[in-house]
PDB file of N, CA and C in Angstrom:
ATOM      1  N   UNK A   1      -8.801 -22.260  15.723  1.00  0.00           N
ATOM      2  CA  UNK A   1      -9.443 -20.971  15.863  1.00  0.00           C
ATOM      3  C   UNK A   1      -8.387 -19.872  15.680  1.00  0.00           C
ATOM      4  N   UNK A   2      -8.839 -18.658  14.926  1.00  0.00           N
ATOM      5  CA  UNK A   2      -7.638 -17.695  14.687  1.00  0.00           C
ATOM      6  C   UNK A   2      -7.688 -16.893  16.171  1.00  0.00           C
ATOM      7  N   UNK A   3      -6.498 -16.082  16.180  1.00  0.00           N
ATOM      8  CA  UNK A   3      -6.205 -15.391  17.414  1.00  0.00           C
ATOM      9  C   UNK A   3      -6.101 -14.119  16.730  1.00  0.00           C
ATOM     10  N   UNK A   4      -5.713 -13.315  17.782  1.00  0.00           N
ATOM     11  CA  UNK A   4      -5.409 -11.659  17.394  1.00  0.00           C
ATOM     12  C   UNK A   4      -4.302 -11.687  16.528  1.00  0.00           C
ATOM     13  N   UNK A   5      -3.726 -12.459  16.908  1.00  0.00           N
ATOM     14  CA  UNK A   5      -2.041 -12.097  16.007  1.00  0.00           C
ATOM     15  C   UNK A   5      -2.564 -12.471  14.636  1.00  0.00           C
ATOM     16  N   UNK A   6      -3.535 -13.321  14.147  1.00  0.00           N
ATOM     17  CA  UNK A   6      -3.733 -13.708  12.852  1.00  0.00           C
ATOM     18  C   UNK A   6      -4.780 -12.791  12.268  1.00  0.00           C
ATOM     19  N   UNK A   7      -5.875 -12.536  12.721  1.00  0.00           N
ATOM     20  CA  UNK A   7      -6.562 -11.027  12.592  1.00  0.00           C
ATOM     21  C   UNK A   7      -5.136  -9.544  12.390  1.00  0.00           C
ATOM     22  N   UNK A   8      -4.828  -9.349  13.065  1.00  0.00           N
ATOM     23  CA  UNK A   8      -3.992  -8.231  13.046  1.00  0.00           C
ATOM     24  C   UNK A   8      -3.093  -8.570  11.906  1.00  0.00           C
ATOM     25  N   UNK A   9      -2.574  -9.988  11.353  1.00  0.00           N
ATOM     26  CA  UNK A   9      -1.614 -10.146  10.438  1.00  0.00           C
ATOM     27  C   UNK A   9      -2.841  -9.687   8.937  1.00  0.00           C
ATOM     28  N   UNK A  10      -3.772 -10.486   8.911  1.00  0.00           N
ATOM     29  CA  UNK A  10      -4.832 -10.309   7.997  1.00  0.00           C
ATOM     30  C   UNK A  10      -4.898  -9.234   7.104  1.00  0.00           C
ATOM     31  N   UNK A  11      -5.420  -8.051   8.349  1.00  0.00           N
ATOM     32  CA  UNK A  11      -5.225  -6.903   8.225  1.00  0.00           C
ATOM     33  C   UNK A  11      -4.456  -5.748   7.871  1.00  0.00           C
ATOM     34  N   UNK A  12      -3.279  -6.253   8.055  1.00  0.00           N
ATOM     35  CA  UNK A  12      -2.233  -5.515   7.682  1.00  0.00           C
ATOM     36  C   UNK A  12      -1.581  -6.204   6.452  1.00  0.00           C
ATOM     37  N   UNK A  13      -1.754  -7.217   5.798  1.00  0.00           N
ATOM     38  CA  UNK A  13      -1.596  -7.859   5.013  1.00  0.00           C
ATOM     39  C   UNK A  13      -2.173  -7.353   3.448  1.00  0.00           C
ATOM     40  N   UNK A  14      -3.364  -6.449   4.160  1.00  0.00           N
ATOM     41  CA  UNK A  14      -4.365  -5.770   2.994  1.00  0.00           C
ATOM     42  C   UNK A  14      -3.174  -4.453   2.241  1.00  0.00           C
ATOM     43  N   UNK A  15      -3.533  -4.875   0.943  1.00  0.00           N
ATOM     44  CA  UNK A  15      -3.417  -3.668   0.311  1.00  0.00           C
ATOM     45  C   UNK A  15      -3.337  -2.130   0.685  1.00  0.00           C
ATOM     46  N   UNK A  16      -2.473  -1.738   1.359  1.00  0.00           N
ATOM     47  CA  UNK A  16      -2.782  -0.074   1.395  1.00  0.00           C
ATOM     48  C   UNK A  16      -2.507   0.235   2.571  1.00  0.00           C
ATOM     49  N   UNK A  17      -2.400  -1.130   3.368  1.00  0.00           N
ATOM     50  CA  UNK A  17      -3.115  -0.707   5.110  1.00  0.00           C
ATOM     51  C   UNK A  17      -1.528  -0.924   5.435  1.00  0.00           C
ATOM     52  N   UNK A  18      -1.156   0.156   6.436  1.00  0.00           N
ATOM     53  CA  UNK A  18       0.186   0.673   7.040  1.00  0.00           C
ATOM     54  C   UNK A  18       0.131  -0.017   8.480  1.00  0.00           C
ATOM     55  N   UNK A  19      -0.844  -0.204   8.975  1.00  0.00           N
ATOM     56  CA  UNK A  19      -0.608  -0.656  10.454  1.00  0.00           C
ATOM     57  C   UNK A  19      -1.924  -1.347  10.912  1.00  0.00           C
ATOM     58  N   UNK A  20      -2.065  -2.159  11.946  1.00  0.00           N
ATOM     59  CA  UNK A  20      -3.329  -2.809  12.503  1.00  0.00           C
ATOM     60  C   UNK A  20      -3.061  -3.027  14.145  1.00  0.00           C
ATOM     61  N   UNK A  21      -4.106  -2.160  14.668  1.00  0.00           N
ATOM     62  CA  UNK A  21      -3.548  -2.107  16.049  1.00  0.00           C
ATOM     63  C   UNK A  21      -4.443  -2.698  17.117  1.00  0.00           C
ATOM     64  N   UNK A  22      -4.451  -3.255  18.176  1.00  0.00           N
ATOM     65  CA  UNK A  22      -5.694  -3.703  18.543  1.00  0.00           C
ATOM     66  C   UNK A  22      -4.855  -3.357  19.816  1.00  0.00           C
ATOM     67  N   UNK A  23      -6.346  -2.234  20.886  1.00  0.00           N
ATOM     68  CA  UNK A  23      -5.564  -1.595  21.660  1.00  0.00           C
ATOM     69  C   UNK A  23      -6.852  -1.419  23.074  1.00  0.00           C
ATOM     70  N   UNK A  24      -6.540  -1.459  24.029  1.00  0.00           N
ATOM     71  CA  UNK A  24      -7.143  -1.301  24.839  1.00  0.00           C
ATOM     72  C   UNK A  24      -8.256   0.374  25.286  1.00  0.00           C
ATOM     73  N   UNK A  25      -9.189   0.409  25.598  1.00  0.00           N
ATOM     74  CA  UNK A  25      -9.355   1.565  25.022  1.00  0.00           C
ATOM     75  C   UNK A  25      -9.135   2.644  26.208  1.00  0.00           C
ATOM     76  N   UNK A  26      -8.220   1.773  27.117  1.00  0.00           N
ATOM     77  CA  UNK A  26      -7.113   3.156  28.170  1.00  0.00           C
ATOM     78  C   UNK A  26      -6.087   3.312  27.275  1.00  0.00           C
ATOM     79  N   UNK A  27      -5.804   2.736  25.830  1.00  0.00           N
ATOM     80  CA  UNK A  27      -5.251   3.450  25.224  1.00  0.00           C
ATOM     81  C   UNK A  27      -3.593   2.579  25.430  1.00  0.00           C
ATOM     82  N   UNK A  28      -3.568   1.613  25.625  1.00  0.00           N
ATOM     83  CA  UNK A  28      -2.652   0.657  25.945  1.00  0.00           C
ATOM     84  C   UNK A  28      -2.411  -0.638  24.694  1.00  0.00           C
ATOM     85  N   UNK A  29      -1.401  -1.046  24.525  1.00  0.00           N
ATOM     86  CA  UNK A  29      -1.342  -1.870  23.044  1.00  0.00           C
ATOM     87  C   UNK A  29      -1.367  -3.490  23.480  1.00  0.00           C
ATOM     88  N   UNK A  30      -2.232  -3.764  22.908  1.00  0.00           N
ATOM     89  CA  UNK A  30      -2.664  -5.219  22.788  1.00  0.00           C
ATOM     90  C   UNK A  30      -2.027  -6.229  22.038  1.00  0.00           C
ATOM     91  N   UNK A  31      -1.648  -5.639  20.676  1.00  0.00           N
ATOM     92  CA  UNK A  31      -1.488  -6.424  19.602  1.00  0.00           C
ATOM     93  C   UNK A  31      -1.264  -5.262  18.655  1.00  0.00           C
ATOM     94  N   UNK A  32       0.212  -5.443  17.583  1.00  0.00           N
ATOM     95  CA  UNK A  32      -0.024  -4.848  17.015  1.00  0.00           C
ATOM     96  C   UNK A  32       1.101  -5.207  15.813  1.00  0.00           C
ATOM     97  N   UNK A  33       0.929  -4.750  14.034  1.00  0.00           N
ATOM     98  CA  UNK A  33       1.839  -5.439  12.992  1.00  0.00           C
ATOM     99  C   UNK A  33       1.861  -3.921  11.966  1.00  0.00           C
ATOM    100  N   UNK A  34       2.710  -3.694  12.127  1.00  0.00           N
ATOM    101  CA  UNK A  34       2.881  -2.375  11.576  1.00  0.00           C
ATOM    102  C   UNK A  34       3.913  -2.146  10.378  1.00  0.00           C
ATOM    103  N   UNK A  35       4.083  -0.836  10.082  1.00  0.00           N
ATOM    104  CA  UNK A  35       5.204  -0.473   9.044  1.00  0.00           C
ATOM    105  C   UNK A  35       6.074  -0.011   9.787  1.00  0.00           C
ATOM    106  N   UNK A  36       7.636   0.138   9.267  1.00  0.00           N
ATOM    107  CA  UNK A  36       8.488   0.310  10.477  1.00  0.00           C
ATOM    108  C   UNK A  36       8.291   1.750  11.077  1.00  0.00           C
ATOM    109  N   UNK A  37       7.717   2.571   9.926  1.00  0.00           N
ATOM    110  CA  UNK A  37       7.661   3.983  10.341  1.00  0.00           C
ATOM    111  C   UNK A  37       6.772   4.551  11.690  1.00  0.00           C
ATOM    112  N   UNK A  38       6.281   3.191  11.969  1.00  0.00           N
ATOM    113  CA  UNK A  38       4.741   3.736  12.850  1.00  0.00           C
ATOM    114  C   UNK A  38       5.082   3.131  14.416  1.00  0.00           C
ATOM    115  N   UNK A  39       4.948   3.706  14.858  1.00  0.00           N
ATOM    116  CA  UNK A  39       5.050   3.948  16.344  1.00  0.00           C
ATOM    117  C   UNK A  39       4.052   2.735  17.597  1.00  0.00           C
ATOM    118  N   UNK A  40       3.472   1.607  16.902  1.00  0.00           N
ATOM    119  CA  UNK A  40       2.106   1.382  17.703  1.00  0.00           C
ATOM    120  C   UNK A  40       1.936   1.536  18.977  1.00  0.00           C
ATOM    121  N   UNK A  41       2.552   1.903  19.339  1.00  0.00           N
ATOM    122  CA  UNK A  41       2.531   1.564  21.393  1.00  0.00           C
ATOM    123  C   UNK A  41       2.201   3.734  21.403  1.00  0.00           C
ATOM    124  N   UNK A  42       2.907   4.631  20.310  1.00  0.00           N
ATOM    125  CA  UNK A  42       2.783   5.997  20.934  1.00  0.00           C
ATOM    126  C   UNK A  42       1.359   5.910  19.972  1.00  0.00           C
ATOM    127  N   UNK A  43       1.114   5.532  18.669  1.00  0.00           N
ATOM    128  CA  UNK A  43       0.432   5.710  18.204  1.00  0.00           C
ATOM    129  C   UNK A  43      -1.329   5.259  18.839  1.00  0.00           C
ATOM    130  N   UNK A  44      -1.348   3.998  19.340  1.00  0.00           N
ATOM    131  CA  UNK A  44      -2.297   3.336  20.250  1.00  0.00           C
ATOM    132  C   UNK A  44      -2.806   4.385  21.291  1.00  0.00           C
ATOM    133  N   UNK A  45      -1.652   5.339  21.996  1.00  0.00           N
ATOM    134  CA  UNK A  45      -1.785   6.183  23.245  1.00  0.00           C
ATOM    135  C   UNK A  45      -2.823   7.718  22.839  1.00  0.00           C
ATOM    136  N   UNK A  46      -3.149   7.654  21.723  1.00  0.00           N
ATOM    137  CA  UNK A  46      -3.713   9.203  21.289  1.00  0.00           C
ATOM    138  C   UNK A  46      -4.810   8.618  20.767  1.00  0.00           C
ATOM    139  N   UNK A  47      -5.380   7.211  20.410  1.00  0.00           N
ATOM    140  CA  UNK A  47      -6.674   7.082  20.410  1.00  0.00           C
ATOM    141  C   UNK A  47      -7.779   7.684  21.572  1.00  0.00           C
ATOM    142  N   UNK A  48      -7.920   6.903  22.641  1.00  0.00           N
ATOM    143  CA  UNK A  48      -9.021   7.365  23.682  1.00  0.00           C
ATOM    144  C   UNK A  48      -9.607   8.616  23.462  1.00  0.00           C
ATOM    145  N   UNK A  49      -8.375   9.670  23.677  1.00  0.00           N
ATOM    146  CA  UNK A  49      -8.919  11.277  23.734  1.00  0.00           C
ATOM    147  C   UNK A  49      -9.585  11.255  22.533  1.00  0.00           C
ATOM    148  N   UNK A  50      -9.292  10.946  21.297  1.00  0.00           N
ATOM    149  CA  UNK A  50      -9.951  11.246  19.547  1.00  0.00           C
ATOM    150  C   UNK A  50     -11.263  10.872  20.107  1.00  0.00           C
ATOM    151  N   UNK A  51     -11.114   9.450  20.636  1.00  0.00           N
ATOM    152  CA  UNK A  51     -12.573   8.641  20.611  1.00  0.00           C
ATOM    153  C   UNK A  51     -13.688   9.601  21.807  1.00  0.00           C
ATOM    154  N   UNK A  52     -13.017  10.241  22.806  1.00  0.00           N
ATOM    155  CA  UNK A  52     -14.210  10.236  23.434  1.00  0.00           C
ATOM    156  C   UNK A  52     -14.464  11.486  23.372  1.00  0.00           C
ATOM    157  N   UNK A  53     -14.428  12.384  22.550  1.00  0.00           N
ATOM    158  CA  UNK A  53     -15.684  13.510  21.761  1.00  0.00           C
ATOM    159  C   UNK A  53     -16.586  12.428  20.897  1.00  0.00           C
ATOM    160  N   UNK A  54     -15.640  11.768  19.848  1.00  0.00           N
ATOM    161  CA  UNK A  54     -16.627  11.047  19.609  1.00  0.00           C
ATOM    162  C   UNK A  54     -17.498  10.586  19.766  1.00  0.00           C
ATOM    163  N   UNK A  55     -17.630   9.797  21.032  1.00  0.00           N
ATOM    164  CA  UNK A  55     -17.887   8.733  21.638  1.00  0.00           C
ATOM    165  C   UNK A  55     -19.619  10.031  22.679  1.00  0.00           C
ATOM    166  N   UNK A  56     -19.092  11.082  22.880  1.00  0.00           N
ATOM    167  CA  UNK A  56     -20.238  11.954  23.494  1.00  0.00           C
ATOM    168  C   UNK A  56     -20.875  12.462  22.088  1.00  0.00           C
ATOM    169  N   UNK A  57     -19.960  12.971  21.467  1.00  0.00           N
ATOM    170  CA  UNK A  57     -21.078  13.589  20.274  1.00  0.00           C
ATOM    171  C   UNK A  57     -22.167  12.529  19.748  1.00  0.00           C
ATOM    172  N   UNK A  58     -22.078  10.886  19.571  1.00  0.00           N
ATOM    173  CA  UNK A  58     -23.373  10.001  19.536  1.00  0.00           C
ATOM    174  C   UNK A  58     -23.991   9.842  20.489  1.00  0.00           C
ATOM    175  N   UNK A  59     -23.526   9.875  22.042  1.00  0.00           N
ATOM    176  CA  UNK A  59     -24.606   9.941  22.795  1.00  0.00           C
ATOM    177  C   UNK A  59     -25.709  10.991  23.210  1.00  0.00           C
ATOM    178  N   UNK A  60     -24.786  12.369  23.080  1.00  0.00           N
ATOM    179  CA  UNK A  60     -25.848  13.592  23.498  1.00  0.00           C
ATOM    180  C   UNK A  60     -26.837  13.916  21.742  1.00  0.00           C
ATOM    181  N   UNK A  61     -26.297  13.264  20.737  1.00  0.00           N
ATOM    182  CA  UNK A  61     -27.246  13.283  19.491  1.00  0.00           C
ATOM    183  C   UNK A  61     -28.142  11.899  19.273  1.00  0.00           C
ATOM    184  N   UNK A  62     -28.228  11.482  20.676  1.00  0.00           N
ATOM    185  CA  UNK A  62     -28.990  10.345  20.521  1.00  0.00           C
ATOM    186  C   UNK A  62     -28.907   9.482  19.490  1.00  0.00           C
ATOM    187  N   UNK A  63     -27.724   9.103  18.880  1.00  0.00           N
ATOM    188  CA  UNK A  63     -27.644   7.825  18.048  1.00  0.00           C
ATOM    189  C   UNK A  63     -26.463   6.937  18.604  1.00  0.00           C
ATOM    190  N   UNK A  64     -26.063   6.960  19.552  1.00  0.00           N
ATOM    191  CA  UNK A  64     -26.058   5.439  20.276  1.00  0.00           C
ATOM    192  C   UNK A  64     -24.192   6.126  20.647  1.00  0.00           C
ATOM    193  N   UNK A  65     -24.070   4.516  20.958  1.00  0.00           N
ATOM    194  CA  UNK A  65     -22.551   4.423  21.234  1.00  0.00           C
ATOM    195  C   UNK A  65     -21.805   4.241  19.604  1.00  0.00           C
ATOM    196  N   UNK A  66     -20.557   4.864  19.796  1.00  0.00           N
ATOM    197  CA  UNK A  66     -19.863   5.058  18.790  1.00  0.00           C
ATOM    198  C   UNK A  66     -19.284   3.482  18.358  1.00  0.00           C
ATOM    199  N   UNK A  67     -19.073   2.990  16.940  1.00  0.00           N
ATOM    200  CA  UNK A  67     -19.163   1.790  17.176  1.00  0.00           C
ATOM    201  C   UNK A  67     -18.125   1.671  15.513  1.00  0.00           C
ATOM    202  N   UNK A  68     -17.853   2.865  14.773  1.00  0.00           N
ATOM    203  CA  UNK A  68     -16.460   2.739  13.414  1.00  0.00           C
ATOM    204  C   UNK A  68     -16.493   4.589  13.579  1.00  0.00           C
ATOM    205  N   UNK A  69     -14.910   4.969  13.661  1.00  0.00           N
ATOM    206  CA  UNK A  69     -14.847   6.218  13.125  1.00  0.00           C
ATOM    207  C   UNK A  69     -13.361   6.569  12.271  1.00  0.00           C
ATOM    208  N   UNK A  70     -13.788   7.184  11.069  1.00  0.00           N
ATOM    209  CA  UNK A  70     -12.854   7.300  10.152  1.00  0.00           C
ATOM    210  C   UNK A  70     -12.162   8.564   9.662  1.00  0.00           C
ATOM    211  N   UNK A  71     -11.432   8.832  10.378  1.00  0.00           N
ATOM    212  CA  UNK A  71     -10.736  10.212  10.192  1.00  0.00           C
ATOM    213  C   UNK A  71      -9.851  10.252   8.892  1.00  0.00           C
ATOM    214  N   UNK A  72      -9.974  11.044   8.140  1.00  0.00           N
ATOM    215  CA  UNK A  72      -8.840  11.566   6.577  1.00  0.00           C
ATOM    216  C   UNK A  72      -7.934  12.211   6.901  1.00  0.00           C
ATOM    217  N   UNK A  73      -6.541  12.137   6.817  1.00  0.00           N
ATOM    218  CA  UNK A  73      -5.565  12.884   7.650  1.00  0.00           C
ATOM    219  C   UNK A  73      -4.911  13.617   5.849  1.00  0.00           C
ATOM    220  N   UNK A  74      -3.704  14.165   5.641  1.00  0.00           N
ATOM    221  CA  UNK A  74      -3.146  14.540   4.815  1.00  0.00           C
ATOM    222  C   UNK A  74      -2.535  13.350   3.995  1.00  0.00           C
ATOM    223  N   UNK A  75      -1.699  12.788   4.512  1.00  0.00           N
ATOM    224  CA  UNK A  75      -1.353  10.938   4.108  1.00  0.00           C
ATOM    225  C   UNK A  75      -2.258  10.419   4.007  1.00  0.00           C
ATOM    226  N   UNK A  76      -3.694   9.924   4.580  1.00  0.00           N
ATOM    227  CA  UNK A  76      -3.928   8.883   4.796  1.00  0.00           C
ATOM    228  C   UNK A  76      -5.080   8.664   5.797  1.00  0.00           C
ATOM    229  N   UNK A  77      -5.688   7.861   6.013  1.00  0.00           N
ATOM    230  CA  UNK A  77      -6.486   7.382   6.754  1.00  0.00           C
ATOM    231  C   UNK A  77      -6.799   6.347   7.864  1.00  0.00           C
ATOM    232  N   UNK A  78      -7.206   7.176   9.608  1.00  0.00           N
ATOM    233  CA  UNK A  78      -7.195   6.378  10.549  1.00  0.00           C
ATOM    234  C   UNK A  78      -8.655   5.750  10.542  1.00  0.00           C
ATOM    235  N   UNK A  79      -8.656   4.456  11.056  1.00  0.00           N
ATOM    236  CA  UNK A  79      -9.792   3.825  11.272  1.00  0.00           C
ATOM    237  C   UNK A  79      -9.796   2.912  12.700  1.00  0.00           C
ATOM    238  N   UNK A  80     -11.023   3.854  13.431  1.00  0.00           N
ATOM    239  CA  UNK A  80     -11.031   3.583  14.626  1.00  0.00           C
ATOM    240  C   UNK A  80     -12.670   2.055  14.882  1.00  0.00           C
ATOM    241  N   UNK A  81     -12.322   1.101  15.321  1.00  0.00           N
ATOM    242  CA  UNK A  81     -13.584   0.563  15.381  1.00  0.00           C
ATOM    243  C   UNK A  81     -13.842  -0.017  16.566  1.00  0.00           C
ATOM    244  N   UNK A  82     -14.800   0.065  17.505  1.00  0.00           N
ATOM    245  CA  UNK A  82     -14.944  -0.515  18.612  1.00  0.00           C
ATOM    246  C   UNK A  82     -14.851  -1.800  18.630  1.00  0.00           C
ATOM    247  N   UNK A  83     -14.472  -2.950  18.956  1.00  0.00           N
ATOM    248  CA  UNK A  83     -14.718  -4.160  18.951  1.00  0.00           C
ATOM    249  C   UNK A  83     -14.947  -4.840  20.056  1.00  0.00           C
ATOM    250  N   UNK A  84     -15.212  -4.579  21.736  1.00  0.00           N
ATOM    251  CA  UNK A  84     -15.744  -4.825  22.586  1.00  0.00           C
ATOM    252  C   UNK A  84     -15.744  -3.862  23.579  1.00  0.00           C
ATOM    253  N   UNK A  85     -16.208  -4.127  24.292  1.00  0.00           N
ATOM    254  CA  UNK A  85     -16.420  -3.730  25.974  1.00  0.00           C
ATOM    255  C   UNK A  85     -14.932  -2.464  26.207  1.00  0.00           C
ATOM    256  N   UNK A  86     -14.106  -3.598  26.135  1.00  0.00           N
ATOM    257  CA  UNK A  86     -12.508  -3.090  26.401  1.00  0.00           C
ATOM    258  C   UNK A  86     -11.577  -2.911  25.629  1.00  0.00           C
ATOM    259  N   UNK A  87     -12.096  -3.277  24.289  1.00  0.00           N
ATOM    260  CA  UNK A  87     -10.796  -3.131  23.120  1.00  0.00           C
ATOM    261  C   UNK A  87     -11.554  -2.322  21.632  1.00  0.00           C
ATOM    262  N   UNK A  88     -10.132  -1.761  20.827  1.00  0.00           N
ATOM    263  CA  UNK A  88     -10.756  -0.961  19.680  1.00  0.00           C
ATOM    264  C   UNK A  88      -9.695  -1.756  18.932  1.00  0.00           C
ATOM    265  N   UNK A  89      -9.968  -1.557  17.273  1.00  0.00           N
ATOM    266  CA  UNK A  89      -8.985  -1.573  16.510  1.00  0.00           C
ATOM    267  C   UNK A  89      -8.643  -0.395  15.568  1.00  0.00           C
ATOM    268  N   UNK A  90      -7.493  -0.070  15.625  1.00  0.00           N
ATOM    269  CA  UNK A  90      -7.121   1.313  14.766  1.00  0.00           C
ATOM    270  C   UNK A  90      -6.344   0.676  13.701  1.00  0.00           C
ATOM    271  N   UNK A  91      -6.901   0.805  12.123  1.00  0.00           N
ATOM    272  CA  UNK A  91      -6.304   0.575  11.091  1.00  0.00           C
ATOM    273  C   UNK A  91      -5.712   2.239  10.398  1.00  0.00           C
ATOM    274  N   UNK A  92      -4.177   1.808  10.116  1.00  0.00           N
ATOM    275  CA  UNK A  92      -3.922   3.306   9.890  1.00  0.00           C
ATOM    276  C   UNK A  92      -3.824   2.340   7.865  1.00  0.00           C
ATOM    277  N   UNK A  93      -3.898   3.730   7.345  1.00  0.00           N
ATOM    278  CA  UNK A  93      -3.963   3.017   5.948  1.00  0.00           C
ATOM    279  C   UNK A  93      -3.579   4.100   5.058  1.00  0.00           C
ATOM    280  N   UNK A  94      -2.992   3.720   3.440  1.00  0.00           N
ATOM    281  CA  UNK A  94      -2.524   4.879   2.491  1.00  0.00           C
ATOM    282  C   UNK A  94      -3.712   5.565   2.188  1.00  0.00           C
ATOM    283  N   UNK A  95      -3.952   6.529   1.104  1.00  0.00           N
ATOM    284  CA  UNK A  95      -4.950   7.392   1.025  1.00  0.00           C
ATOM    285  C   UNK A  95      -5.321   6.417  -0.546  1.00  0.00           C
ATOM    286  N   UNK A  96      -4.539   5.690  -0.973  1.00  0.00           N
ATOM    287  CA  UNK A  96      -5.027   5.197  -2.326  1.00  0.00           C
ATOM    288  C   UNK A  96      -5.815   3.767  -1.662  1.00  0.00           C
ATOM    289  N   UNK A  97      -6.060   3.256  -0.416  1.00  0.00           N
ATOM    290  CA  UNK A  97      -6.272   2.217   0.185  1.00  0.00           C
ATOM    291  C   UNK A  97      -7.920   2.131  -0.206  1.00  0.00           C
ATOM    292  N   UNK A  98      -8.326   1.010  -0.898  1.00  0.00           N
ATOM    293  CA  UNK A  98      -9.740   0.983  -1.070  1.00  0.00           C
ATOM    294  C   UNK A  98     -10.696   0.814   0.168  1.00  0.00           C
ATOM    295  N   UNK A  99     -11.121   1.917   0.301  1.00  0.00           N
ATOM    296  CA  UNK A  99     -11.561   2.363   1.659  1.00  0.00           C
ATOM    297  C   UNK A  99     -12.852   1.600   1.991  1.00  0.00           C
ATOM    298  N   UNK A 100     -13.867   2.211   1.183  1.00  0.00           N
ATOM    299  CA  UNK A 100     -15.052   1.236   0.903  1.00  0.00           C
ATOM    300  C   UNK A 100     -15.141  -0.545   0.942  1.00  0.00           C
ATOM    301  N   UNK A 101     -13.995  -1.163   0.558  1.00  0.00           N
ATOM    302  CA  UNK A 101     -14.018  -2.590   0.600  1.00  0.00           C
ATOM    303  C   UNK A 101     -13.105  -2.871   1.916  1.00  0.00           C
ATOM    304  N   UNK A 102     -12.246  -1.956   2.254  1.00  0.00           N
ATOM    305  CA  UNK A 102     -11.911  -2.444   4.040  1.00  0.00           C
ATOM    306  C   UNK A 102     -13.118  -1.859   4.931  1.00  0.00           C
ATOM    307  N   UNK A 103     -13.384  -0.794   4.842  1.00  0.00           N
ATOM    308  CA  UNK A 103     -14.876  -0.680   5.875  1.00  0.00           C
ATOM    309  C   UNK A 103     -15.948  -1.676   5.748  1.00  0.00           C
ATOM    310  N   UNK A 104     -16.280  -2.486   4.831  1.00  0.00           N
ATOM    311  CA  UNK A 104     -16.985  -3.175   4.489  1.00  0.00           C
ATOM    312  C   UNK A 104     -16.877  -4.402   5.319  1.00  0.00           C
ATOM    313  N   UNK A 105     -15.448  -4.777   4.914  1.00  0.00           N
ATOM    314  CA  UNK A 105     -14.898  -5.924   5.622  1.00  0.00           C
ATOM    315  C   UNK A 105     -14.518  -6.245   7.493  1.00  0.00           C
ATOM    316  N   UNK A 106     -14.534  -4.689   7.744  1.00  0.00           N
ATOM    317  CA  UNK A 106     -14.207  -4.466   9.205  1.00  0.00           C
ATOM    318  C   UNK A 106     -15.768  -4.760   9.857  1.00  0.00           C
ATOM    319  N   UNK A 107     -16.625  -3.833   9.536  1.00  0.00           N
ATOM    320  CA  UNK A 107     -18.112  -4.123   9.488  1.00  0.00           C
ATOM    321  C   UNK A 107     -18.848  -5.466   9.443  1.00  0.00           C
ATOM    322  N   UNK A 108     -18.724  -6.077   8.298  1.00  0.00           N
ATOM    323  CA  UNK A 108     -18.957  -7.459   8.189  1.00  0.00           C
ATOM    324  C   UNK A 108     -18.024  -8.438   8.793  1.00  0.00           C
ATOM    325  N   UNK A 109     -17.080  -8.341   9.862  1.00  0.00           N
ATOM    326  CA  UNK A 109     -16.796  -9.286  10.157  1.00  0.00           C
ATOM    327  C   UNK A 109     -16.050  -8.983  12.030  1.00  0.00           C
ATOM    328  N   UNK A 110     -17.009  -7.834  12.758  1.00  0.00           N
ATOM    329  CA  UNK A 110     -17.280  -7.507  13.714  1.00  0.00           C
ATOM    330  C   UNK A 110     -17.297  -8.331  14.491  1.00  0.00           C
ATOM    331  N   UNK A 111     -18.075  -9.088  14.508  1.00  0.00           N
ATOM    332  CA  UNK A 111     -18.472 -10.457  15.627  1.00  0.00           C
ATOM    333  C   UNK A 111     -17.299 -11.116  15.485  1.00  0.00           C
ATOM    334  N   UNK A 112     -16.762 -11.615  14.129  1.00  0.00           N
ATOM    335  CA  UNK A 112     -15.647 -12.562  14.648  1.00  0.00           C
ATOM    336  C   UNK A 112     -14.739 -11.429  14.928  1.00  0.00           C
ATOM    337  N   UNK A 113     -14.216 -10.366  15.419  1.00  0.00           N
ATOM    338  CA  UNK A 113     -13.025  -9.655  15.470  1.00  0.00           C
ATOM    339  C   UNK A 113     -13.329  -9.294  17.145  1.00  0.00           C
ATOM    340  N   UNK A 114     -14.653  -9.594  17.701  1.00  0.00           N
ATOM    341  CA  UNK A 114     -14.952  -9.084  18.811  1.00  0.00           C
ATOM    342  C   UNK A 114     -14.953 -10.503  19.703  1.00  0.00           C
ATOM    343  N   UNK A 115     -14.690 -11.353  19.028  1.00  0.00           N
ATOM    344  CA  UNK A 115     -14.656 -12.983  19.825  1.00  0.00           C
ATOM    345  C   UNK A 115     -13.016 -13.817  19.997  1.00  0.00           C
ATOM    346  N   UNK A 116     -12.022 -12.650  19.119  1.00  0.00           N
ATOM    347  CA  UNK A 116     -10.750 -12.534  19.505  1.00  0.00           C
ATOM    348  C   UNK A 116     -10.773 -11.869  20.463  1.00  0.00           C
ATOM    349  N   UNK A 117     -10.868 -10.787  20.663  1.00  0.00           N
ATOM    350  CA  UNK A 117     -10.501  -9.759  21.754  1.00  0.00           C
ATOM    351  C   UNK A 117     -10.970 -10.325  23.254  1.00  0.00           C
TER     352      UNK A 117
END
């Protein structure tokens, strides 16, 4: 059976993708395989706050709990995805990173990424 470390290697293994973080969502680091430039333990710590406007703006618009959010930065692109109860995964990625076929893949393969955690 794969573990986090082999998910997180997976992931970061992709084309484009700079970091794969799998983080508690007090914002604490779980697991993480990065580029040397990236910080995961400070970077992991500034999720929560992003997430929880998020996380109210779907509940008071009545479409549920927040469950993938994808911010466009100047570099590049964060990707925040819930994957249980207690854990998220933040994929940080280049801006040439085929975005559409990793959202796809994060999406479609939810359940198994939520049966690591």
């Amino acid at each position: 059976m794969p573990t986090i470390r082999d998910l997180v290697a997976a992931i970061r293994d992709r084309e484009g993708v700079e970091a794969a973080v799998v983080l508690g969502r007090d914002g604490l680091l779980i697991d993480s395989l990065t580029v040397p430039a990236v910080d995961a333990e400070h970077v992991a710590a500034h999720v929560p706050p992003v997430l929880l406007a998020a996380e109210e703006l779907g509940l008071s618009s009545h479409h549920g709990a927040l469950q993938l959010a994808v911010l466009e930065h100047e570099r590049g692109f964060a990707i925040v995805a819930s994957v249980s109860a207690d854990a998220l995964l933040l994929v940080l990625a280049h801006p040439t990173v085929n975005l559409a076929q990793l959202l796809y893949e994060l999406r479609r393969n939810r359940a198994n990424i939520a049966a690591l955690v």
